[in-house]
C-alpha atoms as a PDB file:
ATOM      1  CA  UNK A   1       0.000   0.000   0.000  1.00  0.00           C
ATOM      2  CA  UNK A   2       1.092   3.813   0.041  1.00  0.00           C
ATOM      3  CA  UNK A   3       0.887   6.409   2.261  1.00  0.00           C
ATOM      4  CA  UNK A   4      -2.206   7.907  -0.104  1.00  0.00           C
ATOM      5  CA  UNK A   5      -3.597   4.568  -0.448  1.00  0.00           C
ATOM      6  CA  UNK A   6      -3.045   4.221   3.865  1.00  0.00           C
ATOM      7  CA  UNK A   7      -4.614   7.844   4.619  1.00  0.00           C
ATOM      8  CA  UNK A   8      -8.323   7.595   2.168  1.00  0.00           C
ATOM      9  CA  UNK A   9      -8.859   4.359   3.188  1.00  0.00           C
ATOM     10  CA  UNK A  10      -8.119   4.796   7.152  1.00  0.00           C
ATOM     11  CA  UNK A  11     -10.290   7.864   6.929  1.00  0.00           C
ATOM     12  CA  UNK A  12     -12.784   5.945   5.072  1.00  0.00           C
ATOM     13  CA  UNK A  13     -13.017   2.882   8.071  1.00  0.00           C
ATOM     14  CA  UNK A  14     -12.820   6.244  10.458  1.00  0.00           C
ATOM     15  CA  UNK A  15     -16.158   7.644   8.610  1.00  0.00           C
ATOM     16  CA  UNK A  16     -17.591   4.204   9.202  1.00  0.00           C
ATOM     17  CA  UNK A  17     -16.965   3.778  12.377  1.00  0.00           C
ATOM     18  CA  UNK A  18     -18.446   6.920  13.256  1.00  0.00           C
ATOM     19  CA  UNK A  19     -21.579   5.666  11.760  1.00  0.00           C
ATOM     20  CA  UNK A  20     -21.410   8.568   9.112  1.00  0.00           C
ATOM     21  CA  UNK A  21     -21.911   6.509   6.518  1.00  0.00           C
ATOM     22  CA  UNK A  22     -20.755   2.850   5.459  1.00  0.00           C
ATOM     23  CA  UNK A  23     -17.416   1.770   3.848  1.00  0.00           C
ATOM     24  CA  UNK A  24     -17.783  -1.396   1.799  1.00  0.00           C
ATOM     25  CA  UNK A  25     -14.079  -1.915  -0.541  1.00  0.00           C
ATOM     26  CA  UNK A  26     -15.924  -3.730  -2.962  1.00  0.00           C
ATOM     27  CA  UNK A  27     -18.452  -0.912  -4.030  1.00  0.00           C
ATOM     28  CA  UNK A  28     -21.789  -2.358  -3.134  1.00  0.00           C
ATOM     29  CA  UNK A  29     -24.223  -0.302  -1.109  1.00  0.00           C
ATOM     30  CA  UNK A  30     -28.367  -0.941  -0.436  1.00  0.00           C
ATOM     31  CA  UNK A  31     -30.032   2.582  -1.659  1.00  0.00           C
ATOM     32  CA  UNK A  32     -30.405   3.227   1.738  1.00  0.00           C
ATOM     33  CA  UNK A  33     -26.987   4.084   3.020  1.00  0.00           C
ATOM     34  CA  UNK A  34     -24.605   6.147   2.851  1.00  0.00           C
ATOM     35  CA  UNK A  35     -21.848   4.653   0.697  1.00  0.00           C
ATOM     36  CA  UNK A  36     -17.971   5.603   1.398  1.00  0.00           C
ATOM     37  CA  UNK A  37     -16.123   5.616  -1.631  1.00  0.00           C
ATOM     38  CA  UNK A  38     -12.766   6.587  -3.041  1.00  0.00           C
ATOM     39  CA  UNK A  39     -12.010   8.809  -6.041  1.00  0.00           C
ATOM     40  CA  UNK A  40     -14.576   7.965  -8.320  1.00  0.00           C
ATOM     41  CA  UNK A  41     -18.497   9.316  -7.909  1.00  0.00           C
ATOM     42  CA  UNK A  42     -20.233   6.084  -8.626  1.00  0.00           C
ATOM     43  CA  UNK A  43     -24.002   6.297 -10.173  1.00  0.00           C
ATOM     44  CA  UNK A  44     -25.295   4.374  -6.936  1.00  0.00           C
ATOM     45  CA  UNK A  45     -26.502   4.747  -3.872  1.00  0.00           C
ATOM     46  CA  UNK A  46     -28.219   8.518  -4.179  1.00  0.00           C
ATOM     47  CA  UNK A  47     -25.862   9.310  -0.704  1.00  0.00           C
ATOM     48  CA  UNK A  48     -22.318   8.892  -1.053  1.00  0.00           C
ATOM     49  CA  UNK A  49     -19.233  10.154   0.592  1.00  0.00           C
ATOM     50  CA  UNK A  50     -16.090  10.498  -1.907  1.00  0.00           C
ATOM     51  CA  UNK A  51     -12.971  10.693  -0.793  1.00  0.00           C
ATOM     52  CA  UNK A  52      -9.831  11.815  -2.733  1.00  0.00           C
ATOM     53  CA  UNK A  53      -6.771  13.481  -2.000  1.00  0.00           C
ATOM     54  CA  UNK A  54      -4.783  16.717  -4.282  1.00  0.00           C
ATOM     55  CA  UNK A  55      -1.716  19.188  -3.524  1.00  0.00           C
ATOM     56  CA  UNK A  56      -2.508  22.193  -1.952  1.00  0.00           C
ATOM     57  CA  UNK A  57       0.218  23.613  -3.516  1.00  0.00           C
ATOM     58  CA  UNK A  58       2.804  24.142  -1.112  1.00  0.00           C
ATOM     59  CA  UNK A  59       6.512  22.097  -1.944  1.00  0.00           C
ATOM     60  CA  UNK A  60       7.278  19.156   0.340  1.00  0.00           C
ATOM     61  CA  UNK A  61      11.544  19.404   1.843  1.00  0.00           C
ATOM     62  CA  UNK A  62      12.413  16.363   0.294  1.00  0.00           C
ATOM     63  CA  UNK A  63      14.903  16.086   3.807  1.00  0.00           C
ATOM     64  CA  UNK A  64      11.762  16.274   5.949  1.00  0.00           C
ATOM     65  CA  UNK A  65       8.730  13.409   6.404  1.00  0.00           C
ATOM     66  CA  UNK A  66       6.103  16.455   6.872  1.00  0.00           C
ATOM     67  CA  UNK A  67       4.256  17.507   4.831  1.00  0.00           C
ATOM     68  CA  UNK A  68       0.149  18.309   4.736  1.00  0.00           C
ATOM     69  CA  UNK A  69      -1.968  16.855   1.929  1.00  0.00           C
ATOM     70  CA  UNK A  70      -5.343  17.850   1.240  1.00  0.00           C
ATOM     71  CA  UNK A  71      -8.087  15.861   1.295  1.00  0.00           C
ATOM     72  CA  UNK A  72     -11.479  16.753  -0.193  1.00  0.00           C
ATOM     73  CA  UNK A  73     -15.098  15.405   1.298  1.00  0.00           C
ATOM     74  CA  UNK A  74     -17.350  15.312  -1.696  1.00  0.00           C
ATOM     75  CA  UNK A  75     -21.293  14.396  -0.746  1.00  0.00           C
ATOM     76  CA  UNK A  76     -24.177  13.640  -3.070  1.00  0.00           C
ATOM     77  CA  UNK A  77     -27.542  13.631  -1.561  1.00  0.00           C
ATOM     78  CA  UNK A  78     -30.826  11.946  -2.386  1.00  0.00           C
ATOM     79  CA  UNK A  79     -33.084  13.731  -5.501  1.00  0.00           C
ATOM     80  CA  UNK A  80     -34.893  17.504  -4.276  1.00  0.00           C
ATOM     81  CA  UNK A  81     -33.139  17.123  -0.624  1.00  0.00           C
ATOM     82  CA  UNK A  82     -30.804  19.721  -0.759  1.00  0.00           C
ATOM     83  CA  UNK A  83     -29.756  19.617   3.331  1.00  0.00           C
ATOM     84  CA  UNK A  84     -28.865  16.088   2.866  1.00  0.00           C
ATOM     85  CA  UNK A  85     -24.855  16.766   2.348  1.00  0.00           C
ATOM     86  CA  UNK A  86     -25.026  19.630   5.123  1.00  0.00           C
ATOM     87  CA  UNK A  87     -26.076  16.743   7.274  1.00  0.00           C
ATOM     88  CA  UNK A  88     -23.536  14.617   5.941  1.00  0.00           C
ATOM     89  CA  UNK A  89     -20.630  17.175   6.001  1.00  0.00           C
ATOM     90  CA  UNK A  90     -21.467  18.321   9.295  1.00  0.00           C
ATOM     91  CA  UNK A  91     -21.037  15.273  10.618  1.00  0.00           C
ATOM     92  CA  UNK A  92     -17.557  14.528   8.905  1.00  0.00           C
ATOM     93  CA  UNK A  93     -16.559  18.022  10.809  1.00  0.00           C
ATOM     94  CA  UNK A  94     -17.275  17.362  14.090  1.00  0.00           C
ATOM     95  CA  UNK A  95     -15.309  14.125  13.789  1.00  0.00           C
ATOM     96  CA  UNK A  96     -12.512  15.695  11.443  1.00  0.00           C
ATOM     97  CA  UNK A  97     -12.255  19.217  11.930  1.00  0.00           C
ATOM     98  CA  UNK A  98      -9.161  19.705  14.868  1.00  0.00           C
ATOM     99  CA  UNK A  99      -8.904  16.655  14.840  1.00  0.00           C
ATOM    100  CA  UNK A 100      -4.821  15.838  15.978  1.00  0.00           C
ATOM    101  CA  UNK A 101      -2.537  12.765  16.369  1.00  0.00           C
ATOM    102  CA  UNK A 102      -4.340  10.317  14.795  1.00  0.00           C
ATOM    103  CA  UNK A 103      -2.690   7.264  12.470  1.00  0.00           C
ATOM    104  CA  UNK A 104      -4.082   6.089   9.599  1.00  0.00           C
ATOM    105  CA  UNK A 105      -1.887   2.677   8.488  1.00  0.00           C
ATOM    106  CA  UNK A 106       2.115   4.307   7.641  1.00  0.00           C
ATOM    107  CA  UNK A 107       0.438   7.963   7.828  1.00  0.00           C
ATOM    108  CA  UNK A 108       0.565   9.847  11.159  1.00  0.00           C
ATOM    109  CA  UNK A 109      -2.033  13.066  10.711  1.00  0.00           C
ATOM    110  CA  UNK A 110      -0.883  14.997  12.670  1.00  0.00           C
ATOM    111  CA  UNK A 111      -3.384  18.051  12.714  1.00  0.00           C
ATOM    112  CA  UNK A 112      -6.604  18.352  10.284  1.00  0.00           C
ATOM    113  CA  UNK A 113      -8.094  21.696   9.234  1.00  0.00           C
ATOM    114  CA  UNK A 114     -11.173  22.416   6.873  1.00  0.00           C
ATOM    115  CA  UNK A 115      -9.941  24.965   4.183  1.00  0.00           C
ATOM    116  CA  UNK A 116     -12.893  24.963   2.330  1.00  0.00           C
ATOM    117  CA  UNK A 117     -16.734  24.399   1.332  1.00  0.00           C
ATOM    118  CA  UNK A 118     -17.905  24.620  -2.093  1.00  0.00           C
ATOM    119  CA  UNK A 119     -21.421  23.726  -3.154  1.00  0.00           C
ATOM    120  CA  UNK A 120     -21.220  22.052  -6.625  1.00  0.00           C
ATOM    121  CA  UNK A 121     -25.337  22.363  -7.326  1.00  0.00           C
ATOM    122  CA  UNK A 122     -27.505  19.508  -8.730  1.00  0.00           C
ATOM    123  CA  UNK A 123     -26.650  16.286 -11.094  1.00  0.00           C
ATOM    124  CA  UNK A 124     -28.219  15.170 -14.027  1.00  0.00           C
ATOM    125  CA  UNK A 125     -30.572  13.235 -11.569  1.00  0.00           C
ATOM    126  CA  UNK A 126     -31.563  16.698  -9.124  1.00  0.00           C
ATOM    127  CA  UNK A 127     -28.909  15.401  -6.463  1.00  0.00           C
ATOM    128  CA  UNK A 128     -27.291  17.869  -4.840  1.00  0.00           C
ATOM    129  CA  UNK A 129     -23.557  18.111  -4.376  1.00  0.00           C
ATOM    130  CA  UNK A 130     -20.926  19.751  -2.160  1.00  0.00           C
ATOM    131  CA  UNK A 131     -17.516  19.310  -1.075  1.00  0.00           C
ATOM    132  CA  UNK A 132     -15.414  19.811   2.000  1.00  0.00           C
ATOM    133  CA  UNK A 133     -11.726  20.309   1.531  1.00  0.00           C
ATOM    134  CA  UNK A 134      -9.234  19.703   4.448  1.00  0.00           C
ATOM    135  CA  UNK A 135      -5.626  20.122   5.084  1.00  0.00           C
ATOM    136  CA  UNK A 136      -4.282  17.185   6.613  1.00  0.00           C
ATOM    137  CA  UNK A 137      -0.554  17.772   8.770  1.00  0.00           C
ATOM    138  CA  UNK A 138       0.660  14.612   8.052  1.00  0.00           C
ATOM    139  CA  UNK A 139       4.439  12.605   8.925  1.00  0.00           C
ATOM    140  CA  UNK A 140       5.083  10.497   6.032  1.00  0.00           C
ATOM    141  CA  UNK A 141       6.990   7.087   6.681  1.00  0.00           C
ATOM    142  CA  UNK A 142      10.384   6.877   5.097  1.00  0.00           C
ATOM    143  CA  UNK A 143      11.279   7.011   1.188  1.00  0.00           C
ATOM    144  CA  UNK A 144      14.055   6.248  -1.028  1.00  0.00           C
ATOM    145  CA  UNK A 145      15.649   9.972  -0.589  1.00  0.00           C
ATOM    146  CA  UNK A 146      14.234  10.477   3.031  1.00  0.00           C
ATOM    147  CA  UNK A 147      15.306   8.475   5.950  1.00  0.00           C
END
């Protein structure tokens, strides 16, 4: 696994745990719940959390295991509910949001901080959609370069 593989998926069982929604690796979710997936917005269930990870820009020290790594918190709610992702991203920020010293497999997070909320309006299918974006303080384990 890597450290980006180690830090979606360990704040995907984290989600589930929670009971914010349900992580399933293979995919398959009953139209009722909440499914947790990872980069890709599938067309199923109505509710889903996805999880991916981009650069906020800033330049790693290749001498130094920190670095922060942003992590965005996209929600799709059910048809003509448009509160259904606050719900859902509310919930995500009271268990993320300060959060501090927390491992996720070879990542230690070190601090989390919501940069951002962007609503991203209404699917094909009247679903609303918004996303959270966090920064996540993280120690990476050693690489090639970086002992």
């Amino acid at each position: 696994m890597s450290a980006t593989t180690d830090l979606l998926e360990g704040i995907a069982r984290q989600l589930h745990t929670a009971g914010i929604g349900v992580y399933n690796p293979d995919g398959v979710y009953t139209p009722e719940q909440v499914g947790i997936v990872l980069k890709v917005v599938p067309a199923s269930p109505d509710r889903v959390i996805v999880l991916n990870v981009y650069t906020p820009g800033a330049a790693d020290n290749p001498d130094q295991p920190l670095s922060t790594t942003a992590v965005q918190v996209r929600t799709r709610g059910r048809a003509n509910k448009p509160f259904d992702t606050d719900e859902t991203l509310d919930a995500v920020n009271t268990l993320l949001q300060g959060q501090e010293q927390y491992r996720y497999g070879t990542v230690q997070a070190l601090a989390v901080t919501r940069t951002s909320s962007v609503p991203l309006g209404q699917d094909g299918n009247k679903r609303f959609e918004h996303a959270d974006n966090y920064y996540v303080d993280v120690e990476l384990p050693p690489t090639l370069h970086r002992q």
